[in-house]
N, C-alpha and C. Protein backbone atom coordinates (compact mmCIF):
# COMPACT_ATOMS: atom_id res chain seq x y z
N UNK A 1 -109.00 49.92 37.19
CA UNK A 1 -108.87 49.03 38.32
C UNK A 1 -109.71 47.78 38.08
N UNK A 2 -109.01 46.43 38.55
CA UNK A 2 -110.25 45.04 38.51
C UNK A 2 -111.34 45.52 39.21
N UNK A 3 -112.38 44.40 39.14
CA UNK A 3 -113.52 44.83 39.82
C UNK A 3 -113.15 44.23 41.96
N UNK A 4 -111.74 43.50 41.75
CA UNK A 4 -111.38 43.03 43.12
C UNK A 4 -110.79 44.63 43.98
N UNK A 5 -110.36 45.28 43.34
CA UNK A 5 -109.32 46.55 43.56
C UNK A 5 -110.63 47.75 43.84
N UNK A 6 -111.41 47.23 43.18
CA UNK A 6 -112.72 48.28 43.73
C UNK A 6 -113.38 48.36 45.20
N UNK A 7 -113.79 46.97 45.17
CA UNK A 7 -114.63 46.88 46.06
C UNK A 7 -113.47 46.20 47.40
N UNK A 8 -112.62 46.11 47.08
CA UNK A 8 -111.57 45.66 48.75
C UNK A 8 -110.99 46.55 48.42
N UNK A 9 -110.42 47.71 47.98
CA UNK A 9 -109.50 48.82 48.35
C UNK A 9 -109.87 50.09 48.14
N UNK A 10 -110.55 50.21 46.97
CA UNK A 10 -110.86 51.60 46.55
C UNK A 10 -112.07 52.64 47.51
N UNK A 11 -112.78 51.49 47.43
CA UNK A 11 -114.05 51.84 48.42
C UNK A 11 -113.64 52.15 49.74
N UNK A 12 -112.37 51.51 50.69
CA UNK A 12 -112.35 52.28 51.82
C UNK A 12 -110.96 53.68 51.35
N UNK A 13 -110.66 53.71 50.61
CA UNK A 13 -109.43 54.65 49.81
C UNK A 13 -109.86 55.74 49.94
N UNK A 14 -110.66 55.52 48.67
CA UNK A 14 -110.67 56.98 47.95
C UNK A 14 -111.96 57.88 48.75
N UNK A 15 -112.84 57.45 49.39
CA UNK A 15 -113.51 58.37 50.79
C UNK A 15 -112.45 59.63 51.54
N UNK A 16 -111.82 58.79 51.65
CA UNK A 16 -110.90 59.31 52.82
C UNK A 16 -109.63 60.22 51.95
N UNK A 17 -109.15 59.42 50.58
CA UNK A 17 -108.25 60.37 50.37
C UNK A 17 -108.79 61.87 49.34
N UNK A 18 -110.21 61.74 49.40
CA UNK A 18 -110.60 62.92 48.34
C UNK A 18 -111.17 63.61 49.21
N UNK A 19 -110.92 63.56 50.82
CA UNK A 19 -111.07 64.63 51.80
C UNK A 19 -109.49 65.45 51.77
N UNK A 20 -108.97 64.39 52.14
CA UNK A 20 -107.54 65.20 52.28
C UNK A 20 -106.95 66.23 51.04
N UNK A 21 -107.29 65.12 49.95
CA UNK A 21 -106.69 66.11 48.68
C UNK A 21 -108.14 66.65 47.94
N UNK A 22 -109.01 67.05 47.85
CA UNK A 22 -109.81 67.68 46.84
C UNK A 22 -109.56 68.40 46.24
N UNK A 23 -108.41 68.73 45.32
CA UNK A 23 -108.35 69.28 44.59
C UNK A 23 -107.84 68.33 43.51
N UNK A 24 -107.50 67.27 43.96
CA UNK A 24 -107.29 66.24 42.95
C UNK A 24 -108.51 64.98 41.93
N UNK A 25 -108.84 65.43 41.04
CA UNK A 25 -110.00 64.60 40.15
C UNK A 25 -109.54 63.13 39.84
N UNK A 26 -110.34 62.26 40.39
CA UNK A 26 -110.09 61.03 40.25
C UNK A 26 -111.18 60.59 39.17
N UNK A 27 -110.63 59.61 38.41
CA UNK A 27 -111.91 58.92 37.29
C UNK A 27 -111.67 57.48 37.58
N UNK A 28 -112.09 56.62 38.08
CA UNK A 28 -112.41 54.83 38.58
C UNK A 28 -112.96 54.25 36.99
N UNK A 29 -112.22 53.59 36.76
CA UNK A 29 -112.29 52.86 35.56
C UNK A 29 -112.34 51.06 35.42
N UNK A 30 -113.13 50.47 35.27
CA UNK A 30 -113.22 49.53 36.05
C UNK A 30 -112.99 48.65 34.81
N UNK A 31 -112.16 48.00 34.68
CA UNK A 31 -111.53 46.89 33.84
C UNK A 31 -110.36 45.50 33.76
N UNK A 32 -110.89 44.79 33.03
CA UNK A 32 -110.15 43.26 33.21
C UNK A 32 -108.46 43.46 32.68
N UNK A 33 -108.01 42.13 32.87
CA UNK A 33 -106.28 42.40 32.45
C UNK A 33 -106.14 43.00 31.38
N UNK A 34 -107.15 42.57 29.98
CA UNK A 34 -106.84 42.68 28.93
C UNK A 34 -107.21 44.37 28.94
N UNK A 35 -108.22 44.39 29.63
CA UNK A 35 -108.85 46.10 29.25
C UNK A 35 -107.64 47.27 29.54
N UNK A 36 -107.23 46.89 30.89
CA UNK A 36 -106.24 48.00 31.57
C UNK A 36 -104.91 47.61 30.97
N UNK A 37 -104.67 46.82 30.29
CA UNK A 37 -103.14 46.75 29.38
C UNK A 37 -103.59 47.82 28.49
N UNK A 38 -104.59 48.03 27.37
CA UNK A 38 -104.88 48.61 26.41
C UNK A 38 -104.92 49.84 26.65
N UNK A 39 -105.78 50.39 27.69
CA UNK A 39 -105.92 51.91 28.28
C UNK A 39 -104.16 51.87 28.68
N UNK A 40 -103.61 51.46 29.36
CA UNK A 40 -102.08 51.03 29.85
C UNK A 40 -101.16 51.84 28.49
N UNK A 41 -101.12 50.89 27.72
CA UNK A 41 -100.69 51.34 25.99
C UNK A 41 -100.87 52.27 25.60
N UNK A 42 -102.19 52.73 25.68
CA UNK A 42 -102.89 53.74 25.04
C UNK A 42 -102.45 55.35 25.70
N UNK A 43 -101.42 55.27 26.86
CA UNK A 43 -101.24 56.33 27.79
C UNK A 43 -102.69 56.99 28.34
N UNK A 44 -104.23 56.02 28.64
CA UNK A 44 -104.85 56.58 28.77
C UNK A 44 -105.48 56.66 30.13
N UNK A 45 -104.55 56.15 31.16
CA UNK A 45 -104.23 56.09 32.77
C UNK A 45 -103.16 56.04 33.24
N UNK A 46 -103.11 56.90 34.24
CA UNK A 46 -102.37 57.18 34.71
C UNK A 46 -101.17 56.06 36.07
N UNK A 47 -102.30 55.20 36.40
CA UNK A 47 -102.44 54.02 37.33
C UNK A 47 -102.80 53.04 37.54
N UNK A 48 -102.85 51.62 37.47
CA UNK A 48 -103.68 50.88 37.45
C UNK A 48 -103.56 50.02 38.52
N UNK A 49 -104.89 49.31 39.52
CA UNK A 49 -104.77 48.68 40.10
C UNK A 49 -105.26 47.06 40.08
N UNK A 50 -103.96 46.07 39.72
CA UNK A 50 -104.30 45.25 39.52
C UNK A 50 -103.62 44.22 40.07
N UNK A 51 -103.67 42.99 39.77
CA UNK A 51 -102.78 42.19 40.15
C UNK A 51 -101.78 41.91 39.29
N UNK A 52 -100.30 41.28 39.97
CA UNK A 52 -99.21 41.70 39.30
C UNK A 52 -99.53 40.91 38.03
N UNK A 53 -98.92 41.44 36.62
CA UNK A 53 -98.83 40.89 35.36
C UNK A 53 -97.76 40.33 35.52
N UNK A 54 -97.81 38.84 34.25
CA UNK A 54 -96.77 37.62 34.28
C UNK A 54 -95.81 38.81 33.29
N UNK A 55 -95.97 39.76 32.91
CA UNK A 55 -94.34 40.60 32.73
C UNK A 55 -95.18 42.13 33.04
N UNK A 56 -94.37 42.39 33.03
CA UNK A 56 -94.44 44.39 34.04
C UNK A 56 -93.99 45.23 32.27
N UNK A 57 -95.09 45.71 32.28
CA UNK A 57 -95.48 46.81 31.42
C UNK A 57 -93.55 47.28 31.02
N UNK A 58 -93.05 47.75 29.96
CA UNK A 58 -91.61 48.78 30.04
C UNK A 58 -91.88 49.42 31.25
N UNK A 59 -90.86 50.24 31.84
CA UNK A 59 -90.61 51.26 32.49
C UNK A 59 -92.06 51.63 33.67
N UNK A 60 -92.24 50.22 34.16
CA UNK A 60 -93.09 50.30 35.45
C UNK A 60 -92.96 49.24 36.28
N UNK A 61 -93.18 49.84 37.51
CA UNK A 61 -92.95 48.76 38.86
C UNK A 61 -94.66 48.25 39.32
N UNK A 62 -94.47 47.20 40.33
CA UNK A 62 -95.52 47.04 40.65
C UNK A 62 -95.58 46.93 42.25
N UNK A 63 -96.14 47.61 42.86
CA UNK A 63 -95.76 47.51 44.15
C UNK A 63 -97.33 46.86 44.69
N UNK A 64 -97.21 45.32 45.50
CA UNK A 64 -98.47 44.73 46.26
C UNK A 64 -98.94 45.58 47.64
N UNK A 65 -100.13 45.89 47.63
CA UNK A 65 -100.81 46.15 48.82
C UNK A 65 -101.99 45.37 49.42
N UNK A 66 -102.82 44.68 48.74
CA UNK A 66 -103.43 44.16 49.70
C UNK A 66 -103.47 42.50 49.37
N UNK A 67 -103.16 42.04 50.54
CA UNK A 67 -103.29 40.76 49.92
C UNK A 67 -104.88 39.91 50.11
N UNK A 68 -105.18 38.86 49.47
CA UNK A 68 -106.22 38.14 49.01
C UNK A 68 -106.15 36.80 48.70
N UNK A 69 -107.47 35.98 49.13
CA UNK A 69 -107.47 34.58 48.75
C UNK A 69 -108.67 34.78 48.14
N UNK A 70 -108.92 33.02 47.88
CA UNK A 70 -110.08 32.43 47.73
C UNK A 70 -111.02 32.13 48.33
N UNK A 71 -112.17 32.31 48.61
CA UNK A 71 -113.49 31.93 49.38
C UNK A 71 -114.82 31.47 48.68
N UNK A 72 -115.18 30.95 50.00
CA UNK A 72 -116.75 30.31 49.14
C UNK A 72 -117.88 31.58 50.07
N UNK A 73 -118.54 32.26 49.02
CA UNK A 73 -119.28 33.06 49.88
C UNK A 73 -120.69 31.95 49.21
N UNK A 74 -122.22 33.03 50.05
CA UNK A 74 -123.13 32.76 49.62
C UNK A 74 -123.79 34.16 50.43
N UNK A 75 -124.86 34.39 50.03
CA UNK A 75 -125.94 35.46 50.36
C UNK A 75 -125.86 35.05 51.85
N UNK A 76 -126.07 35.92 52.75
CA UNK A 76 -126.45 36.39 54.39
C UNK A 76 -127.54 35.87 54.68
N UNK A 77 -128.39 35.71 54.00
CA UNK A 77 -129.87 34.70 54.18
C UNK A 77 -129.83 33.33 54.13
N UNK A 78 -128.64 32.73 53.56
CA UNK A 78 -128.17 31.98 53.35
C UNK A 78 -127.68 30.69 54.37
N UNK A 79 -126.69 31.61 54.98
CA UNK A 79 -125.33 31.00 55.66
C UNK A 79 -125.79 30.03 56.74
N UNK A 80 -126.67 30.22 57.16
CA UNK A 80 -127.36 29.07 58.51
C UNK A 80 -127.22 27.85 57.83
N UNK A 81 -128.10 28.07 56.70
CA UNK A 81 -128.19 26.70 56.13
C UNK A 81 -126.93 25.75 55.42
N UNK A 82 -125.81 26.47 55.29
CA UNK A 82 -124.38 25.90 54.87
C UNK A 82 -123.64 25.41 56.04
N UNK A 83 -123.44 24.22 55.95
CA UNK A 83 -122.35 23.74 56.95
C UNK A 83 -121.16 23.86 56.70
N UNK A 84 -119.93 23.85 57.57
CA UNK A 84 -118.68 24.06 56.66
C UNK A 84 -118.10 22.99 56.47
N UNK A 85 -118.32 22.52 55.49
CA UNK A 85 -117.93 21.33 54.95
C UNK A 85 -116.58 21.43 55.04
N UNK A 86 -115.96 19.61 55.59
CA UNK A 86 -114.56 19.81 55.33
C UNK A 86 -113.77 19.34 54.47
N UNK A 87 -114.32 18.96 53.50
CA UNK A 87 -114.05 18.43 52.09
C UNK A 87 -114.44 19.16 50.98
N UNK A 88 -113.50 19.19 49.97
CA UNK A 88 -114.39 19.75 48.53
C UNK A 88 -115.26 18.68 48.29
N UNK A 89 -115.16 17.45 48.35
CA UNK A 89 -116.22 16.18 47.74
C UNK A 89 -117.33 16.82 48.47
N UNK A 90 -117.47 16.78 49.87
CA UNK A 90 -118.64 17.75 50.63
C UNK A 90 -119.53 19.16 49.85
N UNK A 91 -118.30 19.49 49.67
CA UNK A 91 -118.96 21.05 48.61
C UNK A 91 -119.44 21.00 47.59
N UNK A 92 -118.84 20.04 46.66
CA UNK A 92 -119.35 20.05 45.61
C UNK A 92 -120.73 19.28 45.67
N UNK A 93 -121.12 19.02 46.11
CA UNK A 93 -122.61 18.93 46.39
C UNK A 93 -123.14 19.69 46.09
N UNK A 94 -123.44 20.89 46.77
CA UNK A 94 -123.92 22.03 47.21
C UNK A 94 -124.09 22.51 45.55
N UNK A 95 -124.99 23.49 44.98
CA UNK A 95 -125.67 24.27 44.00
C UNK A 95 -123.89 25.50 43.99
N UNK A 96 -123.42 25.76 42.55
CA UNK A 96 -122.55 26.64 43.13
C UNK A 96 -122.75 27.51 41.65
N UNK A 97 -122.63 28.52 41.82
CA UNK A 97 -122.92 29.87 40.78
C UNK A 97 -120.99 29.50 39.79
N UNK A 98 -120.85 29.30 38.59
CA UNK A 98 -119.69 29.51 38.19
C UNK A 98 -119.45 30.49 37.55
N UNK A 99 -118.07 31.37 37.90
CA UNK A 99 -117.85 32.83 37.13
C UNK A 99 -117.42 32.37 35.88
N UNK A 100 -117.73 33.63 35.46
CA UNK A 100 -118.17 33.15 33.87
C UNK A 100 -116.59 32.54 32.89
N UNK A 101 -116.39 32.02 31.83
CA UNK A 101 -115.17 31.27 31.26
C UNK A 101 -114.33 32.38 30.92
N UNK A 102 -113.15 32.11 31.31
CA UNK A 102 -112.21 32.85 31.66
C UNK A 102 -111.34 33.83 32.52
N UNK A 103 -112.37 33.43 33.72
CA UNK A 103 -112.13 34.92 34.89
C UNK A 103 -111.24 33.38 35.82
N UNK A 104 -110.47 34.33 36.49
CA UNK A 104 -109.20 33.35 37.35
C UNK A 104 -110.39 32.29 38.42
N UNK A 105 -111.27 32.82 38.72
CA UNK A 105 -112.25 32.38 39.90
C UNK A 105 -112.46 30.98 38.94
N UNK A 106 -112.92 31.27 38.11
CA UNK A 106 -113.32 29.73 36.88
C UNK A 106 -112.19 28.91 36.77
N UNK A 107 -111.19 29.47 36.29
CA UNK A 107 -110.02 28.55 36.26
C UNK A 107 -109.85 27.80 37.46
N UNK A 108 -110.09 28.66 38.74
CA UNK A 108 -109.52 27.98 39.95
C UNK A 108 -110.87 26.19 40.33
N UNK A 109 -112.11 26.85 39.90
CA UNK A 109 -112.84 26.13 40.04
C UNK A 109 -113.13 24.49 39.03
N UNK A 110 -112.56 24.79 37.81
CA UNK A 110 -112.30 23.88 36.99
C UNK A 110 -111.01 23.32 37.24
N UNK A 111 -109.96 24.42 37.92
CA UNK A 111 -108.73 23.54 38.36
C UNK A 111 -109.07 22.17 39.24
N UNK A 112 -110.05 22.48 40.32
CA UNK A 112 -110.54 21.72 41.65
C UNK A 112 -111.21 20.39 41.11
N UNK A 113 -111.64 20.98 39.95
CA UNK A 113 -113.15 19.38 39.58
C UNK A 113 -111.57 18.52 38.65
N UNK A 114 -111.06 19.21 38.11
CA UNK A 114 -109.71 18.07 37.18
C UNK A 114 -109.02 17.42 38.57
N UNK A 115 -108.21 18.35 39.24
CA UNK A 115 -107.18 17.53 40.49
C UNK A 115 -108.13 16.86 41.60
N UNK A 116 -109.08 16.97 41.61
CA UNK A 116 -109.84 15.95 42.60
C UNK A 116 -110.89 15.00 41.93
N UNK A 117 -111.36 15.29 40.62
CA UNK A 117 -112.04 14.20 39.49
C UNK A 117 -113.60 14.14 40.16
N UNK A 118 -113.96 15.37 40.75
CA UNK A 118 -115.16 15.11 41.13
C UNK A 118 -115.53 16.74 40.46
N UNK A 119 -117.13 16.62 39.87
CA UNK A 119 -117.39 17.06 39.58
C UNK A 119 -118.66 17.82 40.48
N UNK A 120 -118.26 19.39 39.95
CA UNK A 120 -119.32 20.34 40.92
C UNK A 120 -120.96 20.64 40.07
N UNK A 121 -121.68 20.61 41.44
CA UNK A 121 -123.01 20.64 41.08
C UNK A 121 -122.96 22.33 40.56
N UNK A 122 -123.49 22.74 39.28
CA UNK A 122 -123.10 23.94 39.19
C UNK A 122 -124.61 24.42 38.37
N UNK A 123 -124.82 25.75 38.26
CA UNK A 123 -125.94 26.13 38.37
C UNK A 123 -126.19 27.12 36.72
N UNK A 124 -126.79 26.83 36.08
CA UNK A 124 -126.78 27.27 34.18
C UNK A 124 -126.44 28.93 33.90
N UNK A 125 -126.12 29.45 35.33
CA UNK A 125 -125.65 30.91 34.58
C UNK A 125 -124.84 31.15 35.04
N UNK A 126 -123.86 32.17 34.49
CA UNK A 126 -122.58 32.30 34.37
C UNK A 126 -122.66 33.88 34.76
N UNK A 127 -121.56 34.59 35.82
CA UNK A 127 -121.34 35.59 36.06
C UNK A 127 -119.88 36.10 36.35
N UNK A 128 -119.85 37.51 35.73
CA UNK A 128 -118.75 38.04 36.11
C UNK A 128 -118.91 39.55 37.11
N UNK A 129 -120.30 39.40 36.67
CA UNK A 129 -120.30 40.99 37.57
C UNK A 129 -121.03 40.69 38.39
N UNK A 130 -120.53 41.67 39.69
CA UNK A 130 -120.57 41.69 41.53
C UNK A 130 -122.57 41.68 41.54
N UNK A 131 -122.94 42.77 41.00
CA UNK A 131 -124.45 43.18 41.26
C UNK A 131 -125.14 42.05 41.01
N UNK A 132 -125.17 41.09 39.45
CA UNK A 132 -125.58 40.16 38.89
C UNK A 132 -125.30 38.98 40.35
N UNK A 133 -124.35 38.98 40.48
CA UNK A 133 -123.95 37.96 41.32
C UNK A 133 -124.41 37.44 42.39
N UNK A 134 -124.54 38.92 42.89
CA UNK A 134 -124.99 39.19 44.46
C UNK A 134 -126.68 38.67 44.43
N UNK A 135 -127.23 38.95 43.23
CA UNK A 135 -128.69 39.09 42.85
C UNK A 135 -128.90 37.47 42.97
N UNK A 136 -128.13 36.68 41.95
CA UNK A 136 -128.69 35.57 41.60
C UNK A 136 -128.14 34.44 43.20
N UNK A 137 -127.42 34.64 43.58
CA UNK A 137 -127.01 34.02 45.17
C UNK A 137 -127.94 34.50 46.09
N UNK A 138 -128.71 35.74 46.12
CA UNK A 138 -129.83 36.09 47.11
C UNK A 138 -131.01 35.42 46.58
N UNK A 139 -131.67 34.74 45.42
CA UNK A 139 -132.52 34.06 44.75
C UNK A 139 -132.47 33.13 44.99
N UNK A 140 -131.63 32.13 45.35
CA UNK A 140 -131.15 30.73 45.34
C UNK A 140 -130.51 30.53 46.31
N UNK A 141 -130.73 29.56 47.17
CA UNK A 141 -129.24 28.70 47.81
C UNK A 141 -128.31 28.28 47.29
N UNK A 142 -127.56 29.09 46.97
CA UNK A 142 -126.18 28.70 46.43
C UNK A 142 -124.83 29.45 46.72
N UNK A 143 -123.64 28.57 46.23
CA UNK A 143 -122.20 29.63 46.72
C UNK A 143 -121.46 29.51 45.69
N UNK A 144 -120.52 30.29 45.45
CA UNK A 144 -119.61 30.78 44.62
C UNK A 144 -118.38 30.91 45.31
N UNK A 145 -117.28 30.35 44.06
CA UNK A 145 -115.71 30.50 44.53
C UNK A 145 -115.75 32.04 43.94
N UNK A 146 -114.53 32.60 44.81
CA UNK A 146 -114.31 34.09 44.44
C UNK A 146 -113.16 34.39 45.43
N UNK A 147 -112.57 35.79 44.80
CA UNK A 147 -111.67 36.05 45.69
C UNK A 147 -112.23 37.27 46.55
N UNK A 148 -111.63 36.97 47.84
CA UNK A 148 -112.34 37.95 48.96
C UNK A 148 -112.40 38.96 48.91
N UNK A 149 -111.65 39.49 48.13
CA UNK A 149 -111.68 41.31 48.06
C UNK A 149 -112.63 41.58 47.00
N UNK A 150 -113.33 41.10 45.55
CA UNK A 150 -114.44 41.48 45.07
C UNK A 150 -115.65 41.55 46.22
N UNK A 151 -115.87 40.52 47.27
CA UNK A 151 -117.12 40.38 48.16
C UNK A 151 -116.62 41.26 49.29
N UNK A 152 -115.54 41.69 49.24
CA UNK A 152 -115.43 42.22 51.30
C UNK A 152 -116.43 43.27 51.43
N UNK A 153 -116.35 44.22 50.50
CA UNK A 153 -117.15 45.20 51.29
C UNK A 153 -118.82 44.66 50.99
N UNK A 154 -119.49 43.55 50.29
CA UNK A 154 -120.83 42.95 50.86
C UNK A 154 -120.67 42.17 52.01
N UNK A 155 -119.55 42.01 52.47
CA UNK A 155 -119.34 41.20 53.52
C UNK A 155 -119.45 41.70 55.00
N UNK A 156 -118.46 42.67 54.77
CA UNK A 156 -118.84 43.76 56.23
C UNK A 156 -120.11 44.43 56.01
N UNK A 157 -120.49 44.32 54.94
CA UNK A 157 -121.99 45.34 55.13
C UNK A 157 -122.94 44.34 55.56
N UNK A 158 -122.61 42.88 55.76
CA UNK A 158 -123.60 41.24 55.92
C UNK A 158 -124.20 40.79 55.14
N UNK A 159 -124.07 41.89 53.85
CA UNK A 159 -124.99 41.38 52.73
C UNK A 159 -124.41 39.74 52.26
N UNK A 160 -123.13 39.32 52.21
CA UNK A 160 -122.56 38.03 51.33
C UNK A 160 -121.58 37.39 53.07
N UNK A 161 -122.18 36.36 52.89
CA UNK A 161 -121.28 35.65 54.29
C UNK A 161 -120.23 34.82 53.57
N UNK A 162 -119.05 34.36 53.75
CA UNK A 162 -117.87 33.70 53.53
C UNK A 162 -117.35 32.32 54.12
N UNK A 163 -117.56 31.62 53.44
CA UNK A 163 -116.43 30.46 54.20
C UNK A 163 -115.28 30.14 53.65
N UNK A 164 -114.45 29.73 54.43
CA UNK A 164 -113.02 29.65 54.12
C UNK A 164 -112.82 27.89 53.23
N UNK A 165 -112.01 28.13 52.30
CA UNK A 165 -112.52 26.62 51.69
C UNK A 165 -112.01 25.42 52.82
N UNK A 166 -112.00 24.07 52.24
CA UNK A 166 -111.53 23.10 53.33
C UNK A 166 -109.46 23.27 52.99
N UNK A 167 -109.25 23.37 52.24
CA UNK A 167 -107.54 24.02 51.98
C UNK A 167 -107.75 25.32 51.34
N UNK A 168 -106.56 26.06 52.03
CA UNK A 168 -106.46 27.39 51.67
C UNK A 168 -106.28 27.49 50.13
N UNK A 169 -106.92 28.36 49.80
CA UNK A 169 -106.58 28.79 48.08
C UNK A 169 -106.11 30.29 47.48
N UNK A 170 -104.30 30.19 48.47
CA UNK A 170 -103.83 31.60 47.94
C UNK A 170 -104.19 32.36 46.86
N UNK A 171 -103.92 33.51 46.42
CA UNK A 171 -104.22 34.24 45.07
C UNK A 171 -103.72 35.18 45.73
N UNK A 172 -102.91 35.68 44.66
CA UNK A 172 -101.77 36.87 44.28
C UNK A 172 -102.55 38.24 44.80
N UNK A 173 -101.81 38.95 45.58
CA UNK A 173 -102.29 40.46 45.72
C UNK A 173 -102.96 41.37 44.97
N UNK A 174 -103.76 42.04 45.30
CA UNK A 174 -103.50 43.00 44.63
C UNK A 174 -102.74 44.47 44.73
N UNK A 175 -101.92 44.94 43.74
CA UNK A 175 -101.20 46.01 43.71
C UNK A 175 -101.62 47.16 42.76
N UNK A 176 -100.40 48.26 42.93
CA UNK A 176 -100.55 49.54 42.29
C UNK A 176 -99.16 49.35 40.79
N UNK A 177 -99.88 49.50 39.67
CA UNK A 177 -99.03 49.08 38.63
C UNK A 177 -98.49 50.72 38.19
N UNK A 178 -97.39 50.98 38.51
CA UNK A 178 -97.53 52.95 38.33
C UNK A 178 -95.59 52.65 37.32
N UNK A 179 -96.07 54.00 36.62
CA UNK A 179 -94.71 54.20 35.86
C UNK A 179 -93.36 54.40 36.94
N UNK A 180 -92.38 53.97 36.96
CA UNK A 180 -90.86 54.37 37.28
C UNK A 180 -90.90 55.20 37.45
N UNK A 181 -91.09 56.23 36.37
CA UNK A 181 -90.64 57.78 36.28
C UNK A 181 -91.37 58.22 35.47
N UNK A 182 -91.82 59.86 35.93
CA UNK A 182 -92.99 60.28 35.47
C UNK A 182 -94.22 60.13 35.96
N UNK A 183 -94.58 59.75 36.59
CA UNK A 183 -95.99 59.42 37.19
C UNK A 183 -96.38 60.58 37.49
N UNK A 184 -97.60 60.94 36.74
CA UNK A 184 -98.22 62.67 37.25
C UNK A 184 -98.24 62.51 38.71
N UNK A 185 -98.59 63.54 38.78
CA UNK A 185 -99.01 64.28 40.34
C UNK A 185 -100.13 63.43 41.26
N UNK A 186 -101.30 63.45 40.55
CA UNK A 186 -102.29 62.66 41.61
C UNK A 186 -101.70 61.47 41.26
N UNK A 187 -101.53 60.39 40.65
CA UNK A 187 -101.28 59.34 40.53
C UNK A 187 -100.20 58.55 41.56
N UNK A 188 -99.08 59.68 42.02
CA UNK A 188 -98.13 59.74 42.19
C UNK A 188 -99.02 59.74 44.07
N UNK A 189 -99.98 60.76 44.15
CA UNK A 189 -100.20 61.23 45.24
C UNK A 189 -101.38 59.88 45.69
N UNK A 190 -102.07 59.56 44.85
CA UNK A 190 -102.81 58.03 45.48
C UNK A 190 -101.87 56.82 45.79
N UNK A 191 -100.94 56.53 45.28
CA UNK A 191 -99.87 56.00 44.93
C UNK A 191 -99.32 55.84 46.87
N UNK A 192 -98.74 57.30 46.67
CA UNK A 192 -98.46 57.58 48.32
C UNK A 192 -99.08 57.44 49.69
N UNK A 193 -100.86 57.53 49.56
CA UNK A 193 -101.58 57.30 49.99
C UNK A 193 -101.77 55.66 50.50
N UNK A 194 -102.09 55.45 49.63
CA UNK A 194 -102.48 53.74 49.48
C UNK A 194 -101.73 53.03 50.18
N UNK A 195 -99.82 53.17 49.78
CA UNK A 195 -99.00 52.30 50.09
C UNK A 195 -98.43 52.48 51.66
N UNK A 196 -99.28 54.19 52.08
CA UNK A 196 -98.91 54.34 53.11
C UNK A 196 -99.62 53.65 54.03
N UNK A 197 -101.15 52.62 54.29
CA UNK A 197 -101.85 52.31 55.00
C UNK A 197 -101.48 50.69 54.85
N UNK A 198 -102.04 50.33 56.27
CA UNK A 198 -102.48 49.02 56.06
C UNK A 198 -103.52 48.10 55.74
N UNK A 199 -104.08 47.42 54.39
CA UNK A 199 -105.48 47.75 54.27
C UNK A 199 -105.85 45.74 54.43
């Protein structure tokens, strides 16, 4: 699963569905596009939750469940002091953490400084992981583009507060990438689970 599929879906999921089924062993594997194609290949999961791929694996569907944007969070200690700016020229002011080169959050953020030609005040370290993240934004006044479902559950817990940018910045769902036919049993049975809620 991405690290977005963890922390916005899995975390309120799999609580609840390893009451109902315990007899079913789940293993959370936490990996990027490139990682979960390979395990994918490798027949060495059964499921993956990601966002849809620009082509669908042979002989698998992808069905979306939760959907997701873009946001500017910053640490909960934070948020008083952020106004909500209604401009990116406004934002980019502001100190901003960039995820590290190559994660979609970067692209989106280097997309913003090319189509508007203003450049963001940005801060010398680079992150891709949630803990690191969370750490160096509670150290500093600063915010980060990201998509909402890596931060939701620091969000309802108050640890990471959110603002919505000044234009919306869709981003693709995330879904359950499962075989056509064949899909073992639990896979088949989280599968059923998941798509049955509204999350």
């Amino acid at each position: 699963a991405i690290a977005g599929a963890i922390s916005g879906l899995l975390v309120r999921a799999l609580p609840n569905f390893s009451e109902i089924h315990p007899e079913i062993q789940i293993t959370v594997v936490e990996a990027d596009a490139s990682g979960w194609s390979t395990l994918l290949a490798n027949q060495e999961v059964d499921l993956v939750i990601c966002r849809q791929p620009l082509v669908l694996p042979i002989a698998h569907r992808f069905i979306p469940v939760l959907p997701d944007r873009y946001v500017i969070a910053c640490h909960s200690n934070f948020e008083a002091s952020f106004k909500r700016h209604a401009s990116w020229k406004a934002w980019s002011r502001e100190l901003w953490l960039p995820s590290s080169l190559g994660s979609l959050a970067r692209q989106a953020l280097d997309n913003l400084q090319e189509q508007l030609e203003i450049e963001f005040n940005q801060h010398p370290v680079t992150a891709r992981v949630l803990s690191l993240t969370w750490a160096l934004l509670k150290s500093k006044r600063m915010v980060t583009l990201v998509p909402y479902s890596v931060v939701q559950q620091l969000h309802e817990l108050g640890e990471m507060a959110v603002f919505e940018p000044p234009k919306p910045l869709p981003f693709e769902p995330i879904g359950l990438l499962l075989a056509e036919e064949g899909a073992g049993f639990a896979a088949t049975k989280l599968a059923d689970y998941i798509t049955s809620k509204s999350w």
